[in-house]
PDB file of N, CA and C in Angstrom:
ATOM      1  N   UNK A   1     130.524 221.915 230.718  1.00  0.00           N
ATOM      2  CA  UNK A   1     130.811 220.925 231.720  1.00  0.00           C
ATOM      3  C   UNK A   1     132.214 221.193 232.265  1.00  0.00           C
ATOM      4  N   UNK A   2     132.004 221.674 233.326  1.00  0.00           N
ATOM      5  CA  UNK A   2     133.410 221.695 234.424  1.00  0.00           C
ATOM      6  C   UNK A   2     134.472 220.463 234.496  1.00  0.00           C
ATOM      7  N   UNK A   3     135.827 220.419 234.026  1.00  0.00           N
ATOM      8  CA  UNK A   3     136.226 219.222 234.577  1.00  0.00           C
ATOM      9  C   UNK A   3     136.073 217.973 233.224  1.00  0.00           C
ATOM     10  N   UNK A   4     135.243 218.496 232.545  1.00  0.00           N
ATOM     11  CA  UNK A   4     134.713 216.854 232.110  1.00  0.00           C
ATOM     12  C   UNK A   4     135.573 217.159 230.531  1.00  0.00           C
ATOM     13  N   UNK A   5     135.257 215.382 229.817  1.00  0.00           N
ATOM     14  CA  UNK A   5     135.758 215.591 228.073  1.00  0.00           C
ATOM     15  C   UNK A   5     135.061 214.778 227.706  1.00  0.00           C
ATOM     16  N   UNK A   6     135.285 215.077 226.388  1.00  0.00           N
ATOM     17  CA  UNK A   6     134.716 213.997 225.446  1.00  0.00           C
ATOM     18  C   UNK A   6     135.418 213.223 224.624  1.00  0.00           C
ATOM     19  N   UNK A   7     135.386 212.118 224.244  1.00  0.00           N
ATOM     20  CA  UNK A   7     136.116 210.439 223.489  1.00  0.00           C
ATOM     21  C   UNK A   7     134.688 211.050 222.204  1.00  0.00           C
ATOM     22  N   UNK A   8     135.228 211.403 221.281  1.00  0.00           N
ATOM     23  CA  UNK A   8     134.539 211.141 219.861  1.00  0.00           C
ATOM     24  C   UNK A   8     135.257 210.663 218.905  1.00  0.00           C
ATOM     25  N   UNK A   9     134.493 210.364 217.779  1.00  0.00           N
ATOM     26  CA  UNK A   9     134.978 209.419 217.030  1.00  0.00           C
ATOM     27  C   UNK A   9     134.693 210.274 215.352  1.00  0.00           C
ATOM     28  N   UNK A  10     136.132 210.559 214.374  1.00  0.00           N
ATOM     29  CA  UNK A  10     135.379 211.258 212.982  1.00  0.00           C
ATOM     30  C   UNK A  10     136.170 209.893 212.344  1.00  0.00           C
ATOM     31  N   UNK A  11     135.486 209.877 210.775  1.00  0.00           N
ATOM     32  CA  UNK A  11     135.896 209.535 209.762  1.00  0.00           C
ATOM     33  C   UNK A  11     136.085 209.861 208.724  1.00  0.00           C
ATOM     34  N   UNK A  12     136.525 209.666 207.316  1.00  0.00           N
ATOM     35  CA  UNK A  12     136.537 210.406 206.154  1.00  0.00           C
ATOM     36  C   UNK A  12     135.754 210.534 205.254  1.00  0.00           C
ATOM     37  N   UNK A  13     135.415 210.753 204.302  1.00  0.00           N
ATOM     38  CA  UNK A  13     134.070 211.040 203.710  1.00  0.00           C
ATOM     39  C   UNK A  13     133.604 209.262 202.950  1.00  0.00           C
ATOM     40  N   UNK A  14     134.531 208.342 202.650  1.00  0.00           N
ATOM     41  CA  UNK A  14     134.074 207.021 202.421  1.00  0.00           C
ATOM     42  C   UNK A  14     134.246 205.979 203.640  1.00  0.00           C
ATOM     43  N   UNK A  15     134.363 206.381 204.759  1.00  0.00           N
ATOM     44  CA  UNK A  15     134.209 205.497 205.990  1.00  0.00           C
ATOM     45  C   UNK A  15     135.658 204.579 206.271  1.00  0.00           C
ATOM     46  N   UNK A  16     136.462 204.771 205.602  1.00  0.00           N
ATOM     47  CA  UNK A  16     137.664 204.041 205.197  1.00  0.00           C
ATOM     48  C   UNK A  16     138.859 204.253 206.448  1.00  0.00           C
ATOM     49  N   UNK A  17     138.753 205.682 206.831  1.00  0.00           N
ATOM     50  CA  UNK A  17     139.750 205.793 207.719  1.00  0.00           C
ATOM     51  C   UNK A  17     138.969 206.261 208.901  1.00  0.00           C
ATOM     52  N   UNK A  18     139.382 206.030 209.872  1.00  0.00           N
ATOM     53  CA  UNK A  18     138.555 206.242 211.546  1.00  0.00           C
ATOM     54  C   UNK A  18     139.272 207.064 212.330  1.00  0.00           C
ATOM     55  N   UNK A  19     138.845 207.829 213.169  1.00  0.00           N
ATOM     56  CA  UNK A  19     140.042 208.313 214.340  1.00  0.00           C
ATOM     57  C   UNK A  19     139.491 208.476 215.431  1.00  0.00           C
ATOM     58  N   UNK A  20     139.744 208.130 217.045  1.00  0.00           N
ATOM     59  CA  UNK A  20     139.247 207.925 217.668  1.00  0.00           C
ATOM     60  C   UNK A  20     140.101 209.259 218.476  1.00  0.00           C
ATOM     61  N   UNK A  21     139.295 210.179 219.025  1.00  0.00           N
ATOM     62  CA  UNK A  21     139.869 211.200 220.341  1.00  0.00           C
ATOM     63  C   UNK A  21     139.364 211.780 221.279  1.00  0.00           C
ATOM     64  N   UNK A  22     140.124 212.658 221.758  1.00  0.00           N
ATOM     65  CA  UNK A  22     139.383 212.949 223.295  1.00  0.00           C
ATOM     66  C   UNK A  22     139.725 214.419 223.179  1.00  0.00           C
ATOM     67  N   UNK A  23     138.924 215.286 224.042  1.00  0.00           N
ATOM     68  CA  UNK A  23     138.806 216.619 223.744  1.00  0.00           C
ATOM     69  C   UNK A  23     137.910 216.845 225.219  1.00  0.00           C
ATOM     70  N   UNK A  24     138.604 218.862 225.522  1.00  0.00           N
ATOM     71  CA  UNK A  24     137.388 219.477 226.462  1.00  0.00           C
ATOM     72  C   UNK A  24     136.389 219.697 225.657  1.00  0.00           C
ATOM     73  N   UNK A  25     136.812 220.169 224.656  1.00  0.00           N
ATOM     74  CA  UNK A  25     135.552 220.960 223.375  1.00  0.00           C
ATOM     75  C   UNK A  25     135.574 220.317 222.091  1.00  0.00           C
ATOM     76  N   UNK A  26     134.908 219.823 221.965  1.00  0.00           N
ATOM     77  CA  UNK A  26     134.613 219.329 220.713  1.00  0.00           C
ATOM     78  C   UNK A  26     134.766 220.447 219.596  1.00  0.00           C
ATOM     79  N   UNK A  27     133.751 221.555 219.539  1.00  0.00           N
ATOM     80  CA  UNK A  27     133.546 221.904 218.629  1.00  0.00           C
ATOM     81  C   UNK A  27     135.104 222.970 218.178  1.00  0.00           C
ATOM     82  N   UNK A  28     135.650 223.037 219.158  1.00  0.00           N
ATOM     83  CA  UNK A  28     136.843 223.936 219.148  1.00  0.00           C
ATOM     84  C   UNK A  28     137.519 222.578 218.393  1.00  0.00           C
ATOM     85  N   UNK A  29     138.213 221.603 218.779  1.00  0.00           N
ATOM     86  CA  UNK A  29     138.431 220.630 218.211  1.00  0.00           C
ATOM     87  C   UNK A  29     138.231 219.956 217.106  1.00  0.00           C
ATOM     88  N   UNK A  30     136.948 219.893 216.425  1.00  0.00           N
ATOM     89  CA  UNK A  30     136.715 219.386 215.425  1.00  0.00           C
ATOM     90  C   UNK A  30     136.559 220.828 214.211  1.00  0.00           C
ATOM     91  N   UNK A  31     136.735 222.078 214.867  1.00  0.00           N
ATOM     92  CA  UNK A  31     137.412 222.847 213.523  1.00  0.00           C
ATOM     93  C   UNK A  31     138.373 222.851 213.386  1.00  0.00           C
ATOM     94  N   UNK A  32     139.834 222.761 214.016  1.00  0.00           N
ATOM     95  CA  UNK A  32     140.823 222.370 214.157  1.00  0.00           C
ATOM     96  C   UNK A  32     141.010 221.129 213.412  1.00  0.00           C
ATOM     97  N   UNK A  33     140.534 219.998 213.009  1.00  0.00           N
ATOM     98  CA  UNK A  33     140.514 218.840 212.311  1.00  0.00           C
ATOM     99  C   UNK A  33     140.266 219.548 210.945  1.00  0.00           C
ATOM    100  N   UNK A  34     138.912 220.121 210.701  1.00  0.00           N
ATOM    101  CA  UNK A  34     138.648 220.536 209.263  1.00  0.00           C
ATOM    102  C   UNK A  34     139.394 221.614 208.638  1.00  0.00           C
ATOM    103  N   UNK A  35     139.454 222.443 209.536  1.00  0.00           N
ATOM    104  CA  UNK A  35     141.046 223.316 208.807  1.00  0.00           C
ATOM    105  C   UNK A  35     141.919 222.961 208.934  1.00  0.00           C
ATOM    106  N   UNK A  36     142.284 221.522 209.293  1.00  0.00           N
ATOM    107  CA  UNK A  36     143.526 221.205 209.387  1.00  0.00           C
ATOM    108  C   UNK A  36     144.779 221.826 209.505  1.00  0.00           C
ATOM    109  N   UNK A  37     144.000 222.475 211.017  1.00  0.00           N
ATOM    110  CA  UNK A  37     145.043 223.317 211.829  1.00  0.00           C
ATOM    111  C   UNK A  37     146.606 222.764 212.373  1.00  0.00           C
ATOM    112  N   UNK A  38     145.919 221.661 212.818  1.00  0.00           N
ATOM    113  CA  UNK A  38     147.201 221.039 213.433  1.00  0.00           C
ATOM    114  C   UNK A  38     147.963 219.763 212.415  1.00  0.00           C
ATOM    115  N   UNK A  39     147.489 219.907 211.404  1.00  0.00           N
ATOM    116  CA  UNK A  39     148.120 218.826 210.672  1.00  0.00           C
ATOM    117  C   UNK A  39     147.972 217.111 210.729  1.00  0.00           C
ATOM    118  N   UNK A  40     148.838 216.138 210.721  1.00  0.00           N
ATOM    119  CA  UNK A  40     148.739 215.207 211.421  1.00  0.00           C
ATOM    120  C   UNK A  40     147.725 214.125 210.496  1.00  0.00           C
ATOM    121  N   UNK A  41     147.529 213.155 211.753  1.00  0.00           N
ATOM    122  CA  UNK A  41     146.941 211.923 210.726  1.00  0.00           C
ATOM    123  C   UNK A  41     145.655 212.558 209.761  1.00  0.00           C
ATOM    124  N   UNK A  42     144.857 213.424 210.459  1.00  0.00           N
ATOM    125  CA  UNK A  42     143.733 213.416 210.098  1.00  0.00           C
ATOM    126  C   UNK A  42     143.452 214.128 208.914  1.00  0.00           C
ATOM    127  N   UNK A  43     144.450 215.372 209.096  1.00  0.00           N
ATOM    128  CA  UNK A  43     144.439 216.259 207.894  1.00  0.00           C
ATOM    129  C   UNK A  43     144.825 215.192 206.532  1.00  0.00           C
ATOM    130  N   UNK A  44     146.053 214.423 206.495  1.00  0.00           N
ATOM    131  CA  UNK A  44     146.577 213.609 205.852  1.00  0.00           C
ATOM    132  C   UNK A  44     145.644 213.034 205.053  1.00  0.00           C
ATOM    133  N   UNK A  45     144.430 212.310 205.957  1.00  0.00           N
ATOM    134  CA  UNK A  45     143.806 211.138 205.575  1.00  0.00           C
ATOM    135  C   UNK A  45     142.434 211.952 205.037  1.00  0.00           C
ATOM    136  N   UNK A  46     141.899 213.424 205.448  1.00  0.00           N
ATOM    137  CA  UNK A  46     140.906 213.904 205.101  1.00  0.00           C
ATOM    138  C   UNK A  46     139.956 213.495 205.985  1.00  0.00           C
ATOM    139  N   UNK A  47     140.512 213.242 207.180  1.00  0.00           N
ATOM    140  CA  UNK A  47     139.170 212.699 208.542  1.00  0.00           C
ATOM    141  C   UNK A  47     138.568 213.643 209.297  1.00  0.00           C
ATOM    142  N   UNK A  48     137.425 214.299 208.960  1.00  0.00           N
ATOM    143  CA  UNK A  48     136.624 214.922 209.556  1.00  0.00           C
ATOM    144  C   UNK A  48     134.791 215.468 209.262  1.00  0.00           C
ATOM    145  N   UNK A  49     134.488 214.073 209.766  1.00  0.00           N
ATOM    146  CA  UNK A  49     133.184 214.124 209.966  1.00  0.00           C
ATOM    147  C   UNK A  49     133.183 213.269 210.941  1.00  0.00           C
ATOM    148  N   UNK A  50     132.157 213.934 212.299  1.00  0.00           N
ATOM    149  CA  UNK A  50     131.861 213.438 213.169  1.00  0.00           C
ATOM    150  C   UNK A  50     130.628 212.440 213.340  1.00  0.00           C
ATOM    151  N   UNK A  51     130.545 211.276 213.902  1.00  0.00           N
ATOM    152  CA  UNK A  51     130.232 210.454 213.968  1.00  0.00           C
ATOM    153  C   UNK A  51     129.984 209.904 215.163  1.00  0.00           C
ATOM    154  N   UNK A  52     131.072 210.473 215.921  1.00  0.00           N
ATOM    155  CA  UNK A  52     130.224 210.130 217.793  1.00  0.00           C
ATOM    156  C   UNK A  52     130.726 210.795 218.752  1.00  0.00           C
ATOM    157  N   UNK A  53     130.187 211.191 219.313  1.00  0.00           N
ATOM    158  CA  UNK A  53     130.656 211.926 220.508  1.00  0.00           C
ATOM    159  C   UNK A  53     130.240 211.522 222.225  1.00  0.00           C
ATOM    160  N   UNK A  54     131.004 210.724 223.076  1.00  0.00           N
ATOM    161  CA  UNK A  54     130.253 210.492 224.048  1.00  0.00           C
ATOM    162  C   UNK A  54     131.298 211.287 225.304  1.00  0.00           C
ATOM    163  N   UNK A  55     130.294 211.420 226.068  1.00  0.00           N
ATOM    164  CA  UNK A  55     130.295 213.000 227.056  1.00  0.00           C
ATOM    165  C   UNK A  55     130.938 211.746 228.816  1.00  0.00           C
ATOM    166  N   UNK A  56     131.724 212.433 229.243  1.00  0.00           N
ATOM    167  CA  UNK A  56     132.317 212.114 230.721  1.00  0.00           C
ATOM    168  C   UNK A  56     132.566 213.223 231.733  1.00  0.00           C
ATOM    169  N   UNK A  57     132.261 212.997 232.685  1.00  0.00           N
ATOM    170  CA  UNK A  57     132.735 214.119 233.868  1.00  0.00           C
ATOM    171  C   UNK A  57     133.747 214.134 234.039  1.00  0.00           C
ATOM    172  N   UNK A  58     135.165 213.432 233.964  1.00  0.00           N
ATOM    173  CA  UNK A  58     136.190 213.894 234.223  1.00  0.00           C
ATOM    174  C   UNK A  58     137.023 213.318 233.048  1.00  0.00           C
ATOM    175  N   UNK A  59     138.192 214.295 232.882  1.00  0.00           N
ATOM    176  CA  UNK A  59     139.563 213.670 232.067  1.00  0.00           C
ATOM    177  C   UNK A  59     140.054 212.626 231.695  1.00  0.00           C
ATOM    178  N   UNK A  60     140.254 212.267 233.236  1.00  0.00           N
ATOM    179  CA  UNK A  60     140.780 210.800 233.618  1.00  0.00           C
ATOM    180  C   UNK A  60     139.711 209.961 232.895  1.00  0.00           C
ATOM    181  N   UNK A  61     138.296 209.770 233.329  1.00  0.00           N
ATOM    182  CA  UNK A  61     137.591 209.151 232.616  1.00  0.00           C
ATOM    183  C   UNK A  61     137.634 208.849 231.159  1.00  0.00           C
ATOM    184  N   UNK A  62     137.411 209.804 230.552  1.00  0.00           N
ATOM    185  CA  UNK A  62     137.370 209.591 228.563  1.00  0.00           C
ATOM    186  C   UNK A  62     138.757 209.098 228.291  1.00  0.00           C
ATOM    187  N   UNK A  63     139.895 209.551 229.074  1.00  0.00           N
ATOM    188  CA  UNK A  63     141.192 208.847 228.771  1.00  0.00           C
ATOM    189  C   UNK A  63     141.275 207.459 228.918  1.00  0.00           C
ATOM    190  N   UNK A  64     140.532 206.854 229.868  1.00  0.00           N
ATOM    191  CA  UNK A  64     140.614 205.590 229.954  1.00  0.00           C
ATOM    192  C   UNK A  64     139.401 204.979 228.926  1.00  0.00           C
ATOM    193  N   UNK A  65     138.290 205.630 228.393  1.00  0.00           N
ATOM    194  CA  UNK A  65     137.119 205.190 227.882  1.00  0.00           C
ATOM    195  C   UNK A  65     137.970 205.315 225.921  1.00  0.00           C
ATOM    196  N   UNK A  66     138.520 206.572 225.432  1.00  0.00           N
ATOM    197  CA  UNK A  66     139.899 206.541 224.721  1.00  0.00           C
ATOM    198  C   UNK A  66     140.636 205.285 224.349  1.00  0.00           C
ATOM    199  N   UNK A  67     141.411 205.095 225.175  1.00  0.00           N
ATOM    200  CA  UNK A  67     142.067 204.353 225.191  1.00  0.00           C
ATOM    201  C   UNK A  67     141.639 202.652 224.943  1.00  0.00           C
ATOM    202  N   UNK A  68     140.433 202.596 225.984  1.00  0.00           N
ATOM    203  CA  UNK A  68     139.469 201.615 225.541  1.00  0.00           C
ATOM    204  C   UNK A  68     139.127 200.841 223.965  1.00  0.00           C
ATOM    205  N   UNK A  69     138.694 202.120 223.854  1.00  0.00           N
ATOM    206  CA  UNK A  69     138.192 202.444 222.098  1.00  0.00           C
ATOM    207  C   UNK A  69     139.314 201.834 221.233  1.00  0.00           C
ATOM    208  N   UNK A  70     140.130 202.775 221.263  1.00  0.00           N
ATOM    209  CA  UNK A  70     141.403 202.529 220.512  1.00  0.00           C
ATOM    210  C   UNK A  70     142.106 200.939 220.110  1.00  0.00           C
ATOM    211  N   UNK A  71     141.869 200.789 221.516  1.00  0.00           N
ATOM    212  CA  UNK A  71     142.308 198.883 221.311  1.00  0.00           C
ATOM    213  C   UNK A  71     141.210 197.776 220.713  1.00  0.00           C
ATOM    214  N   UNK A  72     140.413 198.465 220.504  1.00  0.00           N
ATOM    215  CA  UNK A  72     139.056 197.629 219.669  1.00  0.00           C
ATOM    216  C   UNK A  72     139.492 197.287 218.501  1.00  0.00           C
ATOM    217  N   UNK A  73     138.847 196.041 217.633  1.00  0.00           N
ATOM    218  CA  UNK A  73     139.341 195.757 216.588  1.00  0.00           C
ATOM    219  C   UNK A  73     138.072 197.131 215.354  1.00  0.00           C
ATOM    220  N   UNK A  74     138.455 196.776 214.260  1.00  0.00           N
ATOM    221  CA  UNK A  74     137.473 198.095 213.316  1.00  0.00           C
ATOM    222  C   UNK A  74     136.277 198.049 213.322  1.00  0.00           C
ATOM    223  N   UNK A  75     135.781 196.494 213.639  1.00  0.00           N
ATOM    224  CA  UNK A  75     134.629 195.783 213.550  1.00  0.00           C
ATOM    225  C   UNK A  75     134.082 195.965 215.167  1.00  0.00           C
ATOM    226  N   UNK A  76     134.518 196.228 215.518  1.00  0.00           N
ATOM    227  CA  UNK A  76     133.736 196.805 217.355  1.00  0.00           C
ATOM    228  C   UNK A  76     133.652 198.453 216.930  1.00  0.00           C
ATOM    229  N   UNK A  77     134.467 199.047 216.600  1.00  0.00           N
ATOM    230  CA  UNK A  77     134.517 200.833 216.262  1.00  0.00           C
ATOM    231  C   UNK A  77     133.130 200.555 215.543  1.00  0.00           C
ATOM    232  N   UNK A  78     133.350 200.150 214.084  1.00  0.00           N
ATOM    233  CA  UNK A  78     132.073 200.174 213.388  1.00  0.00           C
ATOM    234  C   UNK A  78     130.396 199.503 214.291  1.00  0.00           C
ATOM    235  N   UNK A  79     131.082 199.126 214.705  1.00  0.00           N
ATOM    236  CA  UNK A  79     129.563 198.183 216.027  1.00  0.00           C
ATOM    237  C   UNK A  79     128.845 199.341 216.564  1.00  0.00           C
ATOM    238  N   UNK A  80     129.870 200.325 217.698  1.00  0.00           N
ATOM    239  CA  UNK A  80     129.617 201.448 218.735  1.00  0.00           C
ATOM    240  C   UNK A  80     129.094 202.842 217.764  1.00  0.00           C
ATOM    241  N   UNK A  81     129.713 202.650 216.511  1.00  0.00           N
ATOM    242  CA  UNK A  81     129.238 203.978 215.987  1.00  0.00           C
ATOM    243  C   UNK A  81     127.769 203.507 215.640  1.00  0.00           C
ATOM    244  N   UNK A  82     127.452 202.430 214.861  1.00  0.00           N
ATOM    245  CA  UNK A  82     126.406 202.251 213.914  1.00  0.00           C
ATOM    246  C   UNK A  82     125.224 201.985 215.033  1.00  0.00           C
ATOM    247  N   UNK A  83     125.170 201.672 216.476  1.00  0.00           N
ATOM    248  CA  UNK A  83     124.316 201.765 217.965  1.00  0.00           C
ATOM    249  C   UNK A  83     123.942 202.600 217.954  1.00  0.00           C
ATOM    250  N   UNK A  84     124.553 204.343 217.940  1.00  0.00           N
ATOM    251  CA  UNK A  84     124.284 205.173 217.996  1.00  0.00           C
ATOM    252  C   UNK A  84     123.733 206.175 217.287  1.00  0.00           C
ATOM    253  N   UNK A  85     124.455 205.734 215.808  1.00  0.00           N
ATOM    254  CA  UNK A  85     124.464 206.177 214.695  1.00  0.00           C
ATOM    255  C   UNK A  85     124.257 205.883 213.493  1.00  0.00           C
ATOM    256  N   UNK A  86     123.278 205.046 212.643  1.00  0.00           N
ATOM    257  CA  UNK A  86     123.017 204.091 211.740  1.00  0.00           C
ATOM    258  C   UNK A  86     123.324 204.519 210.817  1.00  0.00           C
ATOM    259  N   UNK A  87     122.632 205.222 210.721  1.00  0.00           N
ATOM    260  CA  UNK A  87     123.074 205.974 208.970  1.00  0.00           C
ATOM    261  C   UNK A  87     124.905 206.742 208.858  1.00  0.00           C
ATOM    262  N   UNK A  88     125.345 206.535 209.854  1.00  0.00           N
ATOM    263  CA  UNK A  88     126.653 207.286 209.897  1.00  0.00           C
ATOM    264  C   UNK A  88     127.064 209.066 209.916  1.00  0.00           C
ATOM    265  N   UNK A  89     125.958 209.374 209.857  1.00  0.00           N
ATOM    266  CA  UNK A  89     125.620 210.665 209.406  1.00  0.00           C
ATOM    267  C   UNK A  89     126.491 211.792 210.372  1.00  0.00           C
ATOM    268  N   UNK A  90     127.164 212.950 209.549  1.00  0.00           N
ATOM    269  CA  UNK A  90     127.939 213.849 210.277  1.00  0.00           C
ATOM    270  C   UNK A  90     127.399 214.741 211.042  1.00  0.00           C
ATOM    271  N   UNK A  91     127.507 214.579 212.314  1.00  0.00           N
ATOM    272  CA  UNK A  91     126.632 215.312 213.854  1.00  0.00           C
ATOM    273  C   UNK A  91     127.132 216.318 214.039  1.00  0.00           C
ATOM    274  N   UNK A  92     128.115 217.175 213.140  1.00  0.00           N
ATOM    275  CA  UNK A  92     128.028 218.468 213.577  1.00  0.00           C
ATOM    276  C   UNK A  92     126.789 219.371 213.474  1.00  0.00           C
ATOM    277  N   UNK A  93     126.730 219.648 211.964  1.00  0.00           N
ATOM    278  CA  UNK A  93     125.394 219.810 211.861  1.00  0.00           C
ATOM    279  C   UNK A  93     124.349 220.326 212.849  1.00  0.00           C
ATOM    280  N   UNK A  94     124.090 219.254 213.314  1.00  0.00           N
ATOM    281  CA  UNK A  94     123.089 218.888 214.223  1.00  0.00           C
ATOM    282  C   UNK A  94     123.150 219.371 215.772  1.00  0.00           C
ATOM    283  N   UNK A  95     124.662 219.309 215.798  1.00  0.00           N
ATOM    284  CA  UNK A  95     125.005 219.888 217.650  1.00  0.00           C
ATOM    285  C   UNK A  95     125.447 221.564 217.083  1.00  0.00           C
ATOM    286  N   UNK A  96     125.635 221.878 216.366  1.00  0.00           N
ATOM    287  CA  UNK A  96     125.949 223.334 215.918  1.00  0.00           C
ATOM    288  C   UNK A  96     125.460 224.128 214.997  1.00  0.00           C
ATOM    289  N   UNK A  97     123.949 224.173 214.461  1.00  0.00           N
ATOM    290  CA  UNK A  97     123.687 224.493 213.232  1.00  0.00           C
ATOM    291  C   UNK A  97     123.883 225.498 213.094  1.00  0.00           C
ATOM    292  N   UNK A  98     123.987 226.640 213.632  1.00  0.00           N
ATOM    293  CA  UNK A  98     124.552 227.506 212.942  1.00  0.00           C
ATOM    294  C   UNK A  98     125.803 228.451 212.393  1.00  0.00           C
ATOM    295  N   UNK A  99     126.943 226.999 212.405  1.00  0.00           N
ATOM    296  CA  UNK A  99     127.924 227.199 212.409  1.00  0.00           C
ATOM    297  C   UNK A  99     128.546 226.808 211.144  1.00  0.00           C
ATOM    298  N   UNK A 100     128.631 227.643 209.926  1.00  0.00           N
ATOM    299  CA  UNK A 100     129.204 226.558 208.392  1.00  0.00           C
ATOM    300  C   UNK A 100     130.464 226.332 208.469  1.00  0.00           C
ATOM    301  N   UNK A 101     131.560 226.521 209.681  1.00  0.00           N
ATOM    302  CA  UNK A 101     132.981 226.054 209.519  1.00  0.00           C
ATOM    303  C   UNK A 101     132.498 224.638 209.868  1.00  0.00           C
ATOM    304  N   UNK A 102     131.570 224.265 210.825  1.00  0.00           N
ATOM    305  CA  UNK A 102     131.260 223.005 211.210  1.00  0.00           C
ATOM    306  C   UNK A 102     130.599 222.136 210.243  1.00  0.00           C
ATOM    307  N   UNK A 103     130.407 222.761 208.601  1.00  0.00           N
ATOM    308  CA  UNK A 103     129.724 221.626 207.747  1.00  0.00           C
ATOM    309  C   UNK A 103     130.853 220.770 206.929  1.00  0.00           C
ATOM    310  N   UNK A 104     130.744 219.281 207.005  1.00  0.00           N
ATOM    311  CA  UNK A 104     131.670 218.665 206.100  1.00  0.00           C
ATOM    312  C   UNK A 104     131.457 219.439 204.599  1.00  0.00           C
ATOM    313  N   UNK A 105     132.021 218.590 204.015  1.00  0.00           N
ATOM    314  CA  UNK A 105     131.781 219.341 202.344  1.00  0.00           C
ATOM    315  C   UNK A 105     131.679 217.658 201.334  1.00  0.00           C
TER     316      UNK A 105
END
């Protein structure tokens, strides 16, 4: 997708810590989380399993849809994931199978 990003959402392996972000590429992105390339909250907290990913045509857009997110209380985060996602289950997997940097552990 030209132009466009994505607002996804990982957590840690007991649901405890959340992180809400925005990305051109996900999947470039969310190995970067699991090798905890860049360090930071997520590496810290052990946050990386994906849990939602929703798709926009432009930048500007997911930044404001982002930002959105972010100001939600935990109990709206947990609302939007569990709509989409009931079982909570990690969607890399599933959007990349044949990729094992992309499997949680």
């Amino acid at each position: 997708m030209r132009g466009g990003a994505y607002v996804y959402i990982l957590v840690n392996r007991h649901r405890t810590v959340m992180y809400v972000g925005i990305t051109r590429n996900v999947e470039r992105r969310l190995i970067e989380h699991r090798t905890k390339a860049q360090g930071g909250f997520t590496a810290k907290y052990n946050v990386d399993r994906l849990v939602l990913v929703e798709e926009y045509p432009t930048a500007p857009e997911a930044i404001v849809r982002e930002k959105q997110i972010k100001g939600w209380s935990r109990a709206r985060k947990d609302a939007l994931v569990s709509a989409s996602n009931p079982d909570w289950n990690d969607l890399a997997p599933d959007r990349w199978p044949g990729d094992s940097s992309l499997r949680s552990e």
